[in-house]
N, C-alpha and C. Protein backbone atom coordinates (compact mmCIF):
# COMPACT_ATOMS: atom_id res chain seq x y z
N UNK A 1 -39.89 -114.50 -118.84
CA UNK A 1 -38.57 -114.33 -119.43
C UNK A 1 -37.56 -115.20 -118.67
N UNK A 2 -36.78 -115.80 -119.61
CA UNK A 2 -35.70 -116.44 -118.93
C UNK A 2 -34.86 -115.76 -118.11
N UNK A 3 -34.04 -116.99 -117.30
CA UNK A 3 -32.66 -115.92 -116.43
C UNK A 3 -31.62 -115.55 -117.66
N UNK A 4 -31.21 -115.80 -118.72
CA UNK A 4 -30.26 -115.48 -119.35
C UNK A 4 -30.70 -114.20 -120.02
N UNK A 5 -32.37 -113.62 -120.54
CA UNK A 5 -32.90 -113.26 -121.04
C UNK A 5 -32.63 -111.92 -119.93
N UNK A 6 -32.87 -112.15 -118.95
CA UNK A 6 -32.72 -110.52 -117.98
C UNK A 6 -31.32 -110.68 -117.25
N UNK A 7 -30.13 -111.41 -117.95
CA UNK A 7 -29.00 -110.88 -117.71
C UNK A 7 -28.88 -109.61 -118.82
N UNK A 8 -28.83 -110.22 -120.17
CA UNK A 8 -28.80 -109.45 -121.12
C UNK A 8 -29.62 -108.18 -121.04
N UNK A 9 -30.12 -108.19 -120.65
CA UNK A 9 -31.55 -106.49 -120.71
C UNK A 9 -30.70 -106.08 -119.59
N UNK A 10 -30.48 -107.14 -118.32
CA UNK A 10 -29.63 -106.24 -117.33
C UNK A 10 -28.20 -105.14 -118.20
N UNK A 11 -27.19 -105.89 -118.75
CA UNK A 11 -26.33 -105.84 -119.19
C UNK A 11 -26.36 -104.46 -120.36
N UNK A 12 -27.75 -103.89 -120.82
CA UNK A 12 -28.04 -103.53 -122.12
C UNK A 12 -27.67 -102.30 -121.47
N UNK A 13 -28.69 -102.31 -120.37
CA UNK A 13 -29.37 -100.90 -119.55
C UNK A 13 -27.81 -100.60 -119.05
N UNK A 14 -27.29 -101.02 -118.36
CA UNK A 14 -25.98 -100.81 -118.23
C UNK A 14 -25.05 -99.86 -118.98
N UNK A 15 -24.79 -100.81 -119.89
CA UNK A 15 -24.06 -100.52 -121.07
C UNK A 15 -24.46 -99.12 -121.84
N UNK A 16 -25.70 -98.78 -122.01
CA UNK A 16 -26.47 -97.47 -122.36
C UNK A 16 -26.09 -96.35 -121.98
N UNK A 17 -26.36 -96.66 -120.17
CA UNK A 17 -26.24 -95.34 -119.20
C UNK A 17 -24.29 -95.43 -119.95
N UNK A 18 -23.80 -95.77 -120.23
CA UNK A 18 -22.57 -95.75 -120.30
C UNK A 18 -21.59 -95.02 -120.82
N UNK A 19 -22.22 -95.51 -122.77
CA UNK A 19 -21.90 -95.50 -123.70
C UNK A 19 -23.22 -95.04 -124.66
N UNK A 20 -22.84 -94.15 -125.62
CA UNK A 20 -23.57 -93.56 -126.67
C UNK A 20 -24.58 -94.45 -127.44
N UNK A 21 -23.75 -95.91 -127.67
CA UNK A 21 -24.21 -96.80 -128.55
C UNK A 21 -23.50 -98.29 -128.00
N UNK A 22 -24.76 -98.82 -127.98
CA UNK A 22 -24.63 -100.28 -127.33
C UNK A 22 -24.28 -101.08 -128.39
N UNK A 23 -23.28 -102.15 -128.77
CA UNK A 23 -22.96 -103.17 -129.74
C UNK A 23 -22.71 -104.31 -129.23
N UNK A 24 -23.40 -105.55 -130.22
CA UNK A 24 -23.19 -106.79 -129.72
C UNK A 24 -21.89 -107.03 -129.25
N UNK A 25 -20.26 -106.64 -129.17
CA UNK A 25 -19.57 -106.78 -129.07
C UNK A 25 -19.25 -106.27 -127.25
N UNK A 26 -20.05 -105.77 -127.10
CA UNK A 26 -20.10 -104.77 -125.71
C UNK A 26 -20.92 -105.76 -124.82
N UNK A 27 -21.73 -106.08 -125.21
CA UNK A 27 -22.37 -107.20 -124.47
C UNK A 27 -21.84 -108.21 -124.13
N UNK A 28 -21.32 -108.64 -124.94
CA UNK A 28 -20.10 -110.17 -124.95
C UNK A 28 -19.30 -109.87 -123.88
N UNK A 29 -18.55 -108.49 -124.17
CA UNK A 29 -17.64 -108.36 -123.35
C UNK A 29 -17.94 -108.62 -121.97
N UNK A 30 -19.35 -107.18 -121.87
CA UNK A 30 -19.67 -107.46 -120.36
C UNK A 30 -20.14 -108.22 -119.67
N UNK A 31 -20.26 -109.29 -120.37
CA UNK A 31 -21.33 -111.03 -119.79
C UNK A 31 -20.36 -111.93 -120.02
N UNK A 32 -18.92 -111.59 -120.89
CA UNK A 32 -18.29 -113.25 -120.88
C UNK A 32 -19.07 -114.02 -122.05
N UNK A 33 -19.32 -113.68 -122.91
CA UNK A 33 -20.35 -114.73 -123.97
C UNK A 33 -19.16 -114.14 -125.04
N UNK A 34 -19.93 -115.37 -126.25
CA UNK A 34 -19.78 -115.23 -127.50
C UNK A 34 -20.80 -114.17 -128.15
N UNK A 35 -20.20 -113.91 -129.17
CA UNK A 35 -21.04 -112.82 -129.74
C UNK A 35 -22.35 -113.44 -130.74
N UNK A 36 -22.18 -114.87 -131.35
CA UNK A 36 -23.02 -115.45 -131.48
C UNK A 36 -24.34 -115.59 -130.70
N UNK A 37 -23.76 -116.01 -129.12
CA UNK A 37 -24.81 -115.84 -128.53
C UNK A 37 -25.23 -114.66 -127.98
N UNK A 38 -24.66 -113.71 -128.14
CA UNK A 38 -25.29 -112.19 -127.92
C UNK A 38 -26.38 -112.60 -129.10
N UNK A 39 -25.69 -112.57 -130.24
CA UNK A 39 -27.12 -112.21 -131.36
C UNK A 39 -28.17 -112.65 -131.50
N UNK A 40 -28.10 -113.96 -130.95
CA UNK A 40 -29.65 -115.02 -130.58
C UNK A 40 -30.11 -114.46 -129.18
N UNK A 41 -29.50 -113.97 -128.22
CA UNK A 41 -30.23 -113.34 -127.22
C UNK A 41 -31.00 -112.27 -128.04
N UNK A 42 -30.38 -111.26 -128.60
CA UNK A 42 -30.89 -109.98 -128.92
C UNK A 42 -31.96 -110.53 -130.04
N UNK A 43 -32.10 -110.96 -130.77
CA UNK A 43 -33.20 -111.83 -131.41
C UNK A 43 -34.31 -112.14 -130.55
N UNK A 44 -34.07 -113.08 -129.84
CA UNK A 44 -35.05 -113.49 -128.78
C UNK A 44 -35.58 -112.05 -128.33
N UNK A 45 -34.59 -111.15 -127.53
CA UNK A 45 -35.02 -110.05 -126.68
C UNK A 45 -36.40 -108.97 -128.35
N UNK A 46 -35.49 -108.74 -129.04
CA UNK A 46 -36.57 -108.33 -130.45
C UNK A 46 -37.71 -108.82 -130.40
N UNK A 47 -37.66 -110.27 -130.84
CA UNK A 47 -39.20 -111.09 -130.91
C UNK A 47 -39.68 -110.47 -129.52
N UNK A 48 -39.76 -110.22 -128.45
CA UNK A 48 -40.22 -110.12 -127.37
C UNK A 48 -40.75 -108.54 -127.06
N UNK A 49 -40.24 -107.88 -127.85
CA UNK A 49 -40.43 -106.38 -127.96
C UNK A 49 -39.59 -105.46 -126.85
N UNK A 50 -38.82 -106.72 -126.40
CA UNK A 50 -37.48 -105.55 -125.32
C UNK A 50 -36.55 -104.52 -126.41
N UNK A 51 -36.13 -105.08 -126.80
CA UNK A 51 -35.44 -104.12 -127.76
C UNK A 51 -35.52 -103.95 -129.14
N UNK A 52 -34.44 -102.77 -129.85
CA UNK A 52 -34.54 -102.70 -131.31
C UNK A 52 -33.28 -102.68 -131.97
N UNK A 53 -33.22 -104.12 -133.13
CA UNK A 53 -31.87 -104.00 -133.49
C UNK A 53 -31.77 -104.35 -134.71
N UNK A 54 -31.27 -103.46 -136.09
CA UNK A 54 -31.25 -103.68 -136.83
C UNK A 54 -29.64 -104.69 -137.34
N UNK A 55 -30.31 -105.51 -138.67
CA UNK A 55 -29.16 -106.18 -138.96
C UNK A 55 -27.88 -105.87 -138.49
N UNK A 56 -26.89 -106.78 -137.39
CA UNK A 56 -25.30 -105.60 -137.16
C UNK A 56 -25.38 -104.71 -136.56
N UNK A 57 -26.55 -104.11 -136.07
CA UNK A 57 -26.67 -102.59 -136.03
C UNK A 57 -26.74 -102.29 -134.16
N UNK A 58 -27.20 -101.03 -133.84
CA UNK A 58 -26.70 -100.80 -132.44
C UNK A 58 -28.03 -101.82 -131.95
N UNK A 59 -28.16 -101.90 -130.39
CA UNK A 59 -28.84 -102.34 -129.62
C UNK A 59 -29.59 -101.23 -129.05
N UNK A 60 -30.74 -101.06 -128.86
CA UNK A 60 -31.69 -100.15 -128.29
C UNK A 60 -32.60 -100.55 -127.79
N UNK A 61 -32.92 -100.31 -126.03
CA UNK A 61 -33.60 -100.56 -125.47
C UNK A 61 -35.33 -100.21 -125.50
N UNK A 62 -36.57 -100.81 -126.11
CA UNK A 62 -37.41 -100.22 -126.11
C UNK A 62 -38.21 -99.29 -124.62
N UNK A 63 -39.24 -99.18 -124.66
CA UNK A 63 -39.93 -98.70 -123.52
C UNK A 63 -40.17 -100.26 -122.09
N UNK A 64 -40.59 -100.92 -122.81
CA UNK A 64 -41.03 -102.30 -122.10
C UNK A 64 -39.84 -102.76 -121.87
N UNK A 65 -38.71 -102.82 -122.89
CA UNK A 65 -37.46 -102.98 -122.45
C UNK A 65 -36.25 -102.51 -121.34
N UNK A 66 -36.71 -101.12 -120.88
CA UNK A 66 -36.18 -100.34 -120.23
C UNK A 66 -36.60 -100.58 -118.77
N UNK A 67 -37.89 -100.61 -118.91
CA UNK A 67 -38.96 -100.64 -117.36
C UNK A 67 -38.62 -102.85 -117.19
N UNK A 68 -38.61 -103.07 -117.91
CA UNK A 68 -38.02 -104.62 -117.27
C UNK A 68 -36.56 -104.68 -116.67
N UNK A 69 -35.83 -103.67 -117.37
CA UNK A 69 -34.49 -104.04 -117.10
C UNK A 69 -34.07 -103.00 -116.10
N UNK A 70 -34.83 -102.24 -115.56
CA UNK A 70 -34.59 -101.03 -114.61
C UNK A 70 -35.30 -101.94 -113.14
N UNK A 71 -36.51 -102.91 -113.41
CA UNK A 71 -36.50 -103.57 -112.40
C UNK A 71 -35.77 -104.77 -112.49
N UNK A 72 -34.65 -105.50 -112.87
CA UNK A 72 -34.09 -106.34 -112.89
C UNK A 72 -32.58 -105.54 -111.83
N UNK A 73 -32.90 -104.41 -112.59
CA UNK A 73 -31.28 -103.64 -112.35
C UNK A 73 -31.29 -103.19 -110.42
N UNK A 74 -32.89 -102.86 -110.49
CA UNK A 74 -32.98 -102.74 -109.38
C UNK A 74 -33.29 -104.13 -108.27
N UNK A 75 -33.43 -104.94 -108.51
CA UNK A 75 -33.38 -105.82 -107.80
C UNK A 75 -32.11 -106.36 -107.17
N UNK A 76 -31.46 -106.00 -108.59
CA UNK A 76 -29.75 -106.70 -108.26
C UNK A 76 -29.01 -105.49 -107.07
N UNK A 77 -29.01 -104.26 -107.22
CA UNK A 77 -28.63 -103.33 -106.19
C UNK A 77 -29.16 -103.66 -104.93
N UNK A 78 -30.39 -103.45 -105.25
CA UNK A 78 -31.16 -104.46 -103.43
C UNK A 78 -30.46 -105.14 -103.01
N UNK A 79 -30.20 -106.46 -103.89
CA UNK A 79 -30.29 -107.35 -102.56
C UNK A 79 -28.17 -107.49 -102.83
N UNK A 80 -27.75 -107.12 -103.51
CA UNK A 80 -26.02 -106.96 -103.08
C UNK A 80 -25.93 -105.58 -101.94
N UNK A 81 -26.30 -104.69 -101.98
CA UNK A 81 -26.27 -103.81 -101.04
C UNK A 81 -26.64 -104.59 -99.77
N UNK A 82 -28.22 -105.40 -99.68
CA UNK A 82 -28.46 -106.06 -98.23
C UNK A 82 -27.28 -106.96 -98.06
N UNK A 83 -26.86 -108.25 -99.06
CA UNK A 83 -25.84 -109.09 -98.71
C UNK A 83 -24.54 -108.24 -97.96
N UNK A 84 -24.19 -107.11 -98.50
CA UNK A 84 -22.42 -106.32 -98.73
C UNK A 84 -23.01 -105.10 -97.39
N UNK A 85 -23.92 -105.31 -97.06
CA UNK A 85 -23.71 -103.69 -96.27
C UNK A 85 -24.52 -103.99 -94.82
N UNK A 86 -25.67 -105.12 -94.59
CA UNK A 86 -26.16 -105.64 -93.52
C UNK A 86 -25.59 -107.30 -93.55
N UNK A 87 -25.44 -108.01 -94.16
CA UNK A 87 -24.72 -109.22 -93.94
C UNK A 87 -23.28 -109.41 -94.09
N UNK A 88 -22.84 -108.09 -94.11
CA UNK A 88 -21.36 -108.40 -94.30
C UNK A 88 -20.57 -109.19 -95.31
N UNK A 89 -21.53 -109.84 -95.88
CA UNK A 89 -20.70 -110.73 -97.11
C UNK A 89 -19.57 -109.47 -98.52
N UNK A 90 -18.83 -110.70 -98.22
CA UNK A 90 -17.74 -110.00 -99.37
C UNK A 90 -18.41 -109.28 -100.64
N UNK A 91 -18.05 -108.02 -100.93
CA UNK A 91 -18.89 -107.32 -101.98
C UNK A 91 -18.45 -108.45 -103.54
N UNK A 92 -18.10 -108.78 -103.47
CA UNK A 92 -17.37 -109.96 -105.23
C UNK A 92 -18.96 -111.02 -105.06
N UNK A 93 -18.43 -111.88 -103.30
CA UNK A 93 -19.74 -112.81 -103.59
C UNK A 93 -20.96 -112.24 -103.55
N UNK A 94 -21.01 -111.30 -102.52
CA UNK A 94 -22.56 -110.40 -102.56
C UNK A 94 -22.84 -110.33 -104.30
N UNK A 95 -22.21 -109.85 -104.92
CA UNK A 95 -22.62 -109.28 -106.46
C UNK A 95 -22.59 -110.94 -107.06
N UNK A 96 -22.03 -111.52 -107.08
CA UNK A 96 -22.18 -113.00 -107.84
C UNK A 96 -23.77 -113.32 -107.16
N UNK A 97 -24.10 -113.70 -105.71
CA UNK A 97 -25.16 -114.39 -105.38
C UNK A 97 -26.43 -113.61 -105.31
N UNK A 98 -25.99 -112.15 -105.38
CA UNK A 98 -27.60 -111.41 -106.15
C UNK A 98 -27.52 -111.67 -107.89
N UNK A 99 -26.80 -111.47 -108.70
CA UNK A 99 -27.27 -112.30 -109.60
C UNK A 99 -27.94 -113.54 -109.70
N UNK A 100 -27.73 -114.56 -108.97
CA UNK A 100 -28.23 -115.76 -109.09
C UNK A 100 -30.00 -115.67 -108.16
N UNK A 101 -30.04 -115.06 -106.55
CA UNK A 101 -31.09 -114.38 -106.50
C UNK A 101 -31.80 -113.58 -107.33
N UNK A 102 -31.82 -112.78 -107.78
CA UNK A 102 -32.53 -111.23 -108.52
C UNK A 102 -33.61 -111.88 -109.71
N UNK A 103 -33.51 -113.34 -109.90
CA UNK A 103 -33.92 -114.28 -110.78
C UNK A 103 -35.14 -114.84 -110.32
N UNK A 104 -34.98 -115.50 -108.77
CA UNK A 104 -35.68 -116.89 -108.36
C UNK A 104 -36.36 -116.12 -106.71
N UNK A 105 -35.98 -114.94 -106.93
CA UNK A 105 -36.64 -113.89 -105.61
C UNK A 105 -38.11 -113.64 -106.04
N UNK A 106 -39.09 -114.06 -104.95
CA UNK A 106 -40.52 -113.68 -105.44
C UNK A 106 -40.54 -111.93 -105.04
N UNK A 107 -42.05 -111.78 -105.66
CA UNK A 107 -42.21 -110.10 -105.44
C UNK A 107 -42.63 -109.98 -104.42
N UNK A 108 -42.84 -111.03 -102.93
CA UNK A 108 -43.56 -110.30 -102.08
C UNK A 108 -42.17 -110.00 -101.40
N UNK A 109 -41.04 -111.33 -101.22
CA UNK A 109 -40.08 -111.22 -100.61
C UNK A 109 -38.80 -109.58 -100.83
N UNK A 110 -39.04 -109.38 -102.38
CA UNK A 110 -37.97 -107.93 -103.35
C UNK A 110 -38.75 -107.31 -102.06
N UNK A 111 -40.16 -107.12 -102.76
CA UNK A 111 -40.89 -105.87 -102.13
C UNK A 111 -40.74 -105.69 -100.50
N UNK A 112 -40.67 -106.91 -99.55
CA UNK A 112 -40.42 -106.46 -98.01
C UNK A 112 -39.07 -105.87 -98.11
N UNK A 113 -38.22 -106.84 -98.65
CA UNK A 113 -36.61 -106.36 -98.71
C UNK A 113 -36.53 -104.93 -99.18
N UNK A 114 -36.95 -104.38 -100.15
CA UNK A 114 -37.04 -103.05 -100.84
C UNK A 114 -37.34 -102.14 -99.40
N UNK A 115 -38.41 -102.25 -98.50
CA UNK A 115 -39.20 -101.91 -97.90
C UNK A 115 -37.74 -101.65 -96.02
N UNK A 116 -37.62 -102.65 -95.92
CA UNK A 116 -36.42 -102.84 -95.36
C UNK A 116 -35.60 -102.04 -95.48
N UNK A 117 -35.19 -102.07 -96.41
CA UNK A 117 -33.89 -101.39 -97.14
C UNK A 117 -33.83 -99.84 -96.91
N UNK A 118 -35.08 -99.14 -97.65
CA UNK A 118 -35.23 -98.06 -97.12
C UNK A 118 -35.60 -97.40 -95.85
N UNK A 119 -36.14 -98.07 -95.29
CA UNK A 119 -36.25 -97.79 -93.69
C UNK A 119 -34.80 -97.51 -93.19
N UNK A 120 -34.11 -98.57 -93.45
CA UNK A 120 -32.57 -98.48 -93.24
C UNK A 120 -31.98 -97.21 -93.37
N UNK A 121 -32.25 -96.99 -94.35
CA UNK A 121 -31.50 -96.01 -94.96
C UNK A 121 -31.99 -94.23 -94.87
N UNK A 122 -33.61 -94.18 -94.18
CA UNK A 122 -34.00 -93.43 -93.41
C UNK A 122 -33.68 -92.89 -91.87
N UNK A 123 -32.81 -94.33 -91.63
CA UNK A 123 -32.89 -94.09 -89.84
C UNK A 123 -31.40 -93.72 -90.21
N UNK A 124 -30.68 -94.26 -90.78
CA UNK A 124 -29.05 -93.99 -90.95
C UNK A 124 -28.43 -92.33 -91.75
């Protein structure tokens, strides 16, 4: 899956826990896009079996959709919490440069960091 592809699933799962009913218009908002390109994402994300969306209609996260975007979601908390809470970086850039990480991070590196993280948060 692309990086634009698990902003959007990021953005969905979000939006869900949120709100009753997810709409292309909600997405736009929360990503800064056109709503055009919401609808070719959510297309793409359909063909792919992340989600379910009828013509216009709400956005719904499938099963495969949920468990991708719950580890996307969790990746991004990882590693802005490590940047914002052990590196001190400003919580604005911490959250900008785990987006751009949470993408191009391999699984052995998430998984020590994950691993890290909670130790941390055991001794504290």
């Amino acid at each position: 899956m692309q990086r634009s592809g698990e902003d959007y699933l990021e953005a969905v799962l979000a939006l869900s826990e949120e709100h009753e009913k997810v709409r292309t218009t909600d997405v736009a908002l929360r990503l800064g896009v056109s709503k055009p390109s919401v609808t070719r994402a959510m297309r793409n994300l359909s063909d792919g079996g992340y989600i379910e969306q009828e013509a216009y209609g709400d956005i719904k996260l499938t099963e495969k959709g949920r468990i991708k975007a719950a580890q996307i979601y969790f990746r991004h908390k990882t590693i802005t919490t490590f940047l914002h809470e052990i590196l001190g970086v400003d919580p604005e850039v911490a959250e900008a440069d785990a987006c751009l990480i949470e993408h191009d991070i391999s699984n052995e590196t998430m998984e020590k960091l994950a691993i890290f993280m909670r130790k941390l948060e055991e001794q504290g």
